[in-house]
Structures are given as C-alpha cells and as structure tokens.
C-alpha atoms as a PDB file:
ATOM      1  CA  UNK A   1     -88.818  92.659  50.638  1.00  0.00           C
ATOM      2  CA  UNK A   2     -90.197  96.197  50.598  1.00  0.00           C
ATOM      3  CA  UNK A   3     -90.131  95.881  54.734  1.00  0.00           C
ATOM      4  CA  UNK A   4     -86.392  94.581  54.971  1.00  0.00           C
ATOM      5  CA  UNK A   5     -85.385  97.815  52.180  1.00  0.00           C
ATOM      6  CA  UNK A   6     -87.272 100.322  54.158  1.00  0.00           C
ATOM      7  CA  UNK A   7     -85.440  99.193  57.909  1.00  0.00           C
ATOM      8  CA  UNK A   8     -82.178  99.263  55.651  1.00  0.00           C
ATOM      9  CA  UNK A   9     -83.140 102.872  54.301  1.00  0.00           C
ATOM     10  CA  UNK A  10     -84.326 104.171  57.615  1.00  0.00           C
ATOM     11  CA  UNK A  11     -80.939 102.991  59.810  1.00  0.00           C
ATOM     12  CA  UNK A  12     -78.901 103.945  56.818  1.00  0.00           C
ATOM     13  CA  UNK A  13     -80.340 107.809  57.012  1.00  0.00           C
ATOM     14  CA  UNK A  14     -80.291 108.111  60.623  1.00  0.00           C
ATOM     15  CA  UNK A  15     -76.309 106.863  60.105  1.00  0.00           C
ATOM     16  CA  UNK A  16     -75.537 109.501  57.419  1.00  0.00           C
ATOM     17  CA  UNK A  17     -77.887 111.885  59.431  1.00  0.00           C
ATOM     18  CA  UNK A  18     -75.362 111.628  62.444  1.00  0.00           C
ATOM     19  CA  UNK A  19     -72.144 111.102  60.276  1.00  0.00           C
ATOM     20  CA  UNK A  20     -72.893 114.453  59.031  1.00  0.00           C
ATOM     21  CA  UNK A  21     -73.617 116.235  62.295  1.00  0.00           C
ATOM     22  CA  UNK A  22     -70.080 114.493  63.898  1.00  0.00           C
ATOM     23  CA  UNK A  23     -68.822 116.362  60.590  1.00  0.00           C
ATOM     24  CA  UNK A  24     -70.288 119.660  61.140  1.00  0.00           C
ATOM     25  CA  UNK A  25     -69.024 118.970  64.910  1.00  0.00           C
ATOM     26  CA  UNK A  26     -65.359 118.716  63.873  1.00  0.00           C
ATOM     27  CA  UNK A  27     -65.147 121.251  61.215  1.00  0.00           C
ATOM     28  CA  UNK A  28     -66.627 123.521  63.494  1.00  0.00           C
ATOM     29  CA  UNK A  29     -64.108 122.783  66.423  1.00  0.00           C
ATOM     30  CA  UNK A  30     -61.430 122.893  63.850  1.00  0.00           C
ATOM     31  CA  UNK A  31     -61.623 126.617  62.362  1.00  0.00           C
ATOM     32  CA  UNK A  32     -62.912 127.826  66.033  1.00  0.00           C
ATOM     33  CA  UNK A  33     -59.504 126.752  67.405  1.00  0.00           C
ATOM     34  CA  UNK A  34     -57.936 128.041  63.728  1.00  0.00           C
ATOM     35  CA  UNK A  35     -59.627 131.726  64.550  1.00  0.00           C
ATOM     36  CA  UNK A  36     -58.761 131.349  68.210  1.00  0.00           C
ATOM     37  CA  UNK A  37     -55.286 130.901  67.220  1.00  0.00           C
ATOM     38  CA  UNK A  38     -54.871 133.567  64.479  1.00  0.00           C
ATOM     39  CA  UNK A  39     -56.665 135.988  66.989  1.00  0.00           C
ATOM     40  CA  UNK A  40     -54.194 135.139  69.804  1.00  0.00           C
ATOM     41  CA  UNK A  41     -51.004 135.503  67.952  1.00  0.00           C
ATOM     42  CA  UNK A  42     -51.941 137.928  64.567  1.00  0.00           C
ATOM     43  CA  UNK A  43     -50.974 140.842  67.573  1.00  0.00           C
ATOM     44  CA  UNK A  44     -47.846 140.228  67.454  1.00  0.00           C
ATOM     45  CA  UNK A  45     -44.533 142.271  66.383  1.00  0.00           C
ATOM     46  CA  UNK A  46     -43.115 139.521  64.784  1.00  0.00           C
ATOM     47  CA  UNK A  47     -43.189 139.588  61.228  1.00  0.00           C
ATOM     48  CA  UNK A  48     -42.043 136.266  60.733  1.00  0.00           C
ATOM     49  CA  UNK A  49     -44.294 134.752  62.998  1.00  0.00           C
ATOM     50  CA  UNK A  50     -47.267 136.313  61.385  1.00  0.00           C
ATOM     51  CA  UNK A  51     -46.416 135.022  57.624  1.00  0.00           C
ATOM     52  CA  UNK A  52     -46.017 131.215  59.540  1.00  0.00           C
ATOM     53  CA  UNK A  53     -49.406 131.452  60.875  1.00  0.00           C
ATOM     54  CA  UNK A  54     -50.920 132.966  57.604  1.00  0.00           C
ATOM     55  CA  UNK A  55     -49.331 130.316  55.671  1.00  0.00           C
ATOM     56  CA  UNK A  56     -50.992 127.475  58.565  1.00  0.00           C
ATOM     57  CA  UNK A  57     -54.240 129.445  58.326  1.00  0.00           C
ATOM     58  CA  UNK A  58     -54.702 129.025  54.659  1.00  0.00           C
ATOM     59  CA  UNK A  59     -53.056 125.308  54.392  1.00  0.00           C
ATOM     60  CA  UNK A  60     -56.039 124.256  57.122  1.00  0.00           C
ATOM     61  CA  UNK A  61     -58.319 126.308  54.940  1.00  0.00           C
ATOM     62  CA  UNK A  62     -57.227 124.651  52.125  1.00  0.00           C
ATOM     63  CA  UNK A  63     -57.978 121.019  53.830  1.00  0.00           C
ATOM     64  CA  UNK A  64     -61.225 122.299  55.056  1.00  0.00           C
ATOM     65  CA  UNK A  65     -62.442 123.179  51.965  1.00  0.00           C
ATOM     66  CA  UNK A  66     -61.370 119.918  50.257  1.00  0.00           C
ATOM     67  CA  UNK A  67     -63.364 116.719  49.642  1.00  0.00           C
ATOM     68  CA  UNK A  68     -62.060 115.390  52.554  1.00  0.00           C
ATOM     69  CA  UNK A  69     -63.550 117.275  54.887  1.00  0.00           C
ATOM     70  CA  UNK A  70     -66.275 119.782  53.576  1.00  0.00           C
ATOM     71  CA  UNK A  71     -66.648 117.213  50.721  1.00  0.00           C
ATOM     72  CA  UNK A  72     -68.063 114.853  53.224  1.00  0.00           C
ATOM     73  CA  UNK A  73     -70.393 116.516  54.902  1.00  0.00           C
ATOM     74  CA  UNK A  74     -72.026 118.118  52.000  1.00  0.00           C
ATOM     75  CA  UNK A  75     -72.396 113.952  51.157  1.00  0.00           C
ATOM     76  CA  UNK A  76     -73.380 112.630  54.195  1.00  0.00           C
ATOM     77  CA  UNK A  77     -76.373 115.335  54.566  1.00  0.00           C
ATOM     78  CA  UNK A  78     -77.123 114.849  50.488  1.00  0.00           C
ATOM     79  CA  UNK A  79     -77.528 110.838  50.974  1.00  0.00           C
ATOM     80  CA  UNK A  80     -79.627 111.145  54.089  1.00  0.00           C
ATOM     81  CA  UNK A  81     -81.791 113.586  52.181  1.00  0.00           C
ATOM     82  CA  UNK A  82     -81.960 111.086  48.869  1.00  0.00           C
ATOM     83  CA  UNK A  83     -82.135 107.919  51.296  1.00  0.00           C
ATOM     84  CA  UNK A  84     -84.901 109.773  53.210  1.00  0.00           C
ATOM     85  CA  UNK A  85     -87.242 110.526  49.675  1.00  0.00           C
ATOM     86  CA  UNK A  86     -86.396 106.967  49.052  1.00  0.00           C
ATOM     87  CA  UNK A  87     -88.026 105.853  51.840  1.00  0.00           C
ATOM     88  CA  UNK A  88     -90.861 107.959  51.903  1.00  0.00           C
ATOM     89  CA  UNK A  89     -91.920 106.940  48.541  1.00  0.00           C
ATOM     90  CA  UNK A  90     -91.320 103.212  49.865  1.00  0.00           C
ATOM     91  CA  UNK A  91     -93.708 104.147  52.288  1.00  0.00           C
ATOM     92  CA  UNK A  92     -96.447 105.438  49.215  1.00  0.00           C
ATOM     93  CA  UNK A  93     -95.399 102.192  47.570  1.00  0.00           C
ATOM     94  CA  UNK A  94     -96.430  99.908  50.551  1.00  0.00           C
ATOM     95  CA  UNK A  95     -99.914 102.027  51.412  1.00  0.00           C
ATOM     96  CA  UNK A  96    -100.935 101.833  47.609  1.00  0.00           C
ATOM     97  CA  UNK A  97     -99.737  97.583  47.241  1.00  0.00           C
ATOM     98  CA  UNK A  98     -97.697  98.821  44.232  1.00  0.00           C
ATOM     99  CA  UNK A  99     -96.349  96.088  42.362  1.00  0.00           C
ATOM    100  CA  UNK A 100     -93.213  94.195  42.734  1.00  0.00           C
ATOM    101  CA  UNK A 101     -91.356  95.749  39.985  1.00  0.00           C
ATOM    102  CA  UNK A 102     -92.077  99.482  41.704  1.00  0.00           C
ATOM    103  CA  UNK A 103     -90.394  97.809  44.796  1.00  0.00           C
ATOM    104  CA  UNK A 104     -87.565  96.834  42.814  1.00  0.00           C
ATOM    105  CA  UNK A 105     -86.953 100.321  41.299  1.00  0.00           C
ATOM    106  CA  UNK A 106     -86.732 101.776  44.557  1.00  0.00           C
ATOM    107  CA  UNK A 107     -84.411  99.179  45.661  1.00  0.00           C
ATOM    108  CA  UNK A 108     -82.271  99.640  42.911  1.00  0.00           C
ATOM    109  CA  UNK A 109     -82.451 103.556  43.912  1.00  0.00           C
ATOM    110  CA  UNK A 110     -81.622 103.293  47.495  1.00  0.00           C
ATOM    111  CA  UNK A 111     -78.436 100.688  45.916  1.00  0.00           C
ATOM    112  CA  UNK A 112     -76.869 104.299  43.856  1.00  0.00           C
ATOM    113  CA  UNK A 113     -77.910 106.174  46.656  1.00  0.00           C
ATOM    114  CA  UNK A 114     -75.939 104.416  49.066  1.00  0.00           C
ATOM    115  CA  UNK A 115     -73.034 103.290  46.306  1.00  0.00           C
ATOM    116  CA  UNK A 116     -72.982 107.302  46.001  1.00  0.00           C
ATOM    117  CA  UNK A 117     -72.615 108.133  50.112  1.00  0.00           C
ATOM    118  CA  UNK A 118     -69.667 108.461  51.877  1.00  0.00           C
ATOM    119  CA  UNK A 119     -68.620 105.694  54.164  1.00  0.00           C
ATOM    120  CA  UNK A 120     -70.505 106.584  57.930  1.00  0.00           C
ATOM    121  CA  UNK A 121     -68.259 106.930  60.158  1.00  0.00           C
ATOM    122  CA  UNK A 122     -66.744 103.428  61.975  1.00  0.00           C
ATOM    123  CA  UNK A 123     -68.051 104.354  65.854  1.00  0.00           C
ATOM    124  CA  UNK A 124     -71.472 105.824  65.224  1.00  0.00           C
ATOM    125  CA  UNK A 125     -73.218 102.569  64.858  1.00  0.00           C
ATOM    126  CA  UNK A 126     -71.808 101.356  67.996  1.00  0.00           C
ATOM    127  CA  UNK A 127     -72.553 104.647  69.827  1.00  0.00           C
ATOM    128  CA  UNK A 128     -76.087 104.768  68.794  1.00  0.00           C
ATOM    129  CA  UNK A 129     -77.274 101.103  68.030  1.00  0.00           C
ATOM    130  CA  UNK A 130     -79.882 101.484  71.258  1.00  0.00           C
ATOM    131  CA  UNK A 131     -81.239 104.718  70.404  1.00  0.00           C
ATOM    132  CA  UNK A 132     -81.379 103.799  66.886  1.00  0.00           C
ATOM    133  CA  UNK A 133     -83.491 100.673  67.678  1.00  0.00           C
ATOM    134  CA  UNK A 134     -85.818 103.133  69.806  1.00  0.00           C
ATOM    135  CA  UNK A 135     -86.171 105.129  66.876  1.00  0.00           C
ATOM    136  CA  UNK A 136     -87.188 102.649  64.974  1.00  0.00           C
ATOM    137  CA  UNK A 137     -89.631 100.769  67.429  1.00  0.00           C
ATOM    138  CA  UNK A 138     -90.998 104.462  67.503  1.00  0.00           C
ATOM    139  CA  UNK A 139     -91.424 104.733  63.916  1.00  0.00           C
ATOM    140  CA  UNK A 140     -92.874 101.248  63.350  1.00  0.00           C
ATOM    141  CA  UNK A 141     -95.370 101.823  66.252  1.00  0.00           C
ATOM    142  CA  UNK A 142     -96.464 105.533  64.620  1.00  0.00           C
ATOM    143  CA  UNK A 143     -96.408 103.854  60.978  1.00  0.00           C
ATOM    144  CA  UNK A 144     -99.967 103.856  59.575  1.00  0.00           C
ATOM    145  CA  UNK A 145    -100.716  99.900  58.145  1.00  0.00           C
ATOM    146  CA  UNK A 146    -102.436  99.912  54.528  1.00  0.00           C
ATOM    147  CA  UNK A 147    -105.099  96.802  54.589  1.00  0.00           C
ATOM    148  CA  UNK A 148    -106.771  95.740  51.964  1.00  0.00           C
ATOM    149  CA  UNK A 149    -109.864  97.032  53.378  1.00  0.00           C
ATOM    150  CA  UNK A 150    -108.630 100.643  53.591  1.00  0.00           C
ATOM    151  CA  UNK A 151    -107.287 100.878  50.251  1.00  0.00           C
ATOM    152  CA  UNK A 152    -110.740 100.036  48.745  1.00  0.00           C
ATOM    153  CA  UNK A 153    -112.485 103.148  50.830  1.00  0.00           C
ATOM    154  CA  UNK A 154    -114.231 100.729  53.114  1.00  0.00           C
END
C-alpha cells in the first residue's frame, strides 16, 4: 500500500508542479501583452481612449488577481509542496518499516492534500505521460531500498 500511495503522490506533484508553471506561463503572457498594450496606446491624445484602456487595464487586473487565476497558482505550487513533504516522509516511513497505521495517516494526509488542490489542468497528463514515466523509472532506480538487514546496522 505504502508503494501504490507514494507513485500516486509522486505523479500527483509532478502534475501540480507543471499545472502551476502552465499558470505562471499564462499569467505572465497575459499582463506582458496588458503592459504592451497600455504602453502602445497610453501616448495618445485621446482622452477617451485612455479612460477605456484604464478601465480594461484594471478589469484584467482585477481577474488576475482573483482566485481564478492567481488563486490557482498560489494552489497548484502549495499542493505540490504539501504532496512533496508527504512523500518524503512516506519515504522515512518505508526506510524505518513503520507500522501500518503510520502508513495510513499519511494516506489520509495526501487524501486533504489532494481534496485541497486545484484540479491539474485536463492536457498536462497527456502532454507529459512519457516523461513522467521517465521520471519515475529515474526515481525508482535512484531510490535507496531499506532491508531488514540495513535497518538493524548490519
């Protein structure tokens, strides 16, 4: 069980990892294009024009600074940061045999943490289902193995 939760937590952060980038990506793009506009037509004579671009300027600021956009990437990059710790101590869990009920508390942790994220984004899995498996190969080749021999000092 404490194998199938930690795949789960690790494809789960590297989703919210990227959802959060794609984010950044867009917000970025957005209020360039927003500056690029206000630079290219605040020079103008035109009074009216200028209060109809101030007004667009502040309703995209507005939206930008709203849940819906800002709002999600803040989540994204806190549940790949929570979903990350999870793991980690999944990992301390495995390396010390920690009992099944220790397993089951992190399980019911990575459940709110994921309950808590906001939905990835619909095309990332598809876009990055190879290189996500290559992570994970990667990480499962690099992943030191607790025996039972090692964890009594032998």
């Amino acid at each position: 069980m404490a194998e199938m939760l930690e795949e789960s937590a690790f494809w789960t952060e590297k989703l919210q990892e990227a959802s959060g980038a794609v984010m950044a990506v867009f917000l970025g793009l957005i209020a360039a294009g927003a500056a690029v506009g206000w630079l290219l037509l605040m020079p103008s004579d035109n009074t009216e024009m200028r209060v109809s671009l101030a007004r667009v300027v502040l309703s995209l600021l507005a939206f930008f600074l709203s849940s819906d956009v800002f709002g999600a990437l803040a989540g994204h990059r806190s549940a790949a940061r929570s979903i990350c710790n999870i793991r980690l101590r999944l990992n301390a869990a495995q390396a010390g045999q920690a009992p099944i009920g220790d397993i089951l508390i992190l399980m019911v942790d990575y459940n709110a943490a994921v309950e808590a994220a906001p939905m990835t984004l619909p095309f990332l899995y598809k876009l990055r289902q190879k290189r996500l498996q290559a992570q994970w190969d990667t990480y499962l080749s690099n992943r030191p193995v607790a025996t039972p021999a090692a964890l009594r000092g032998a």
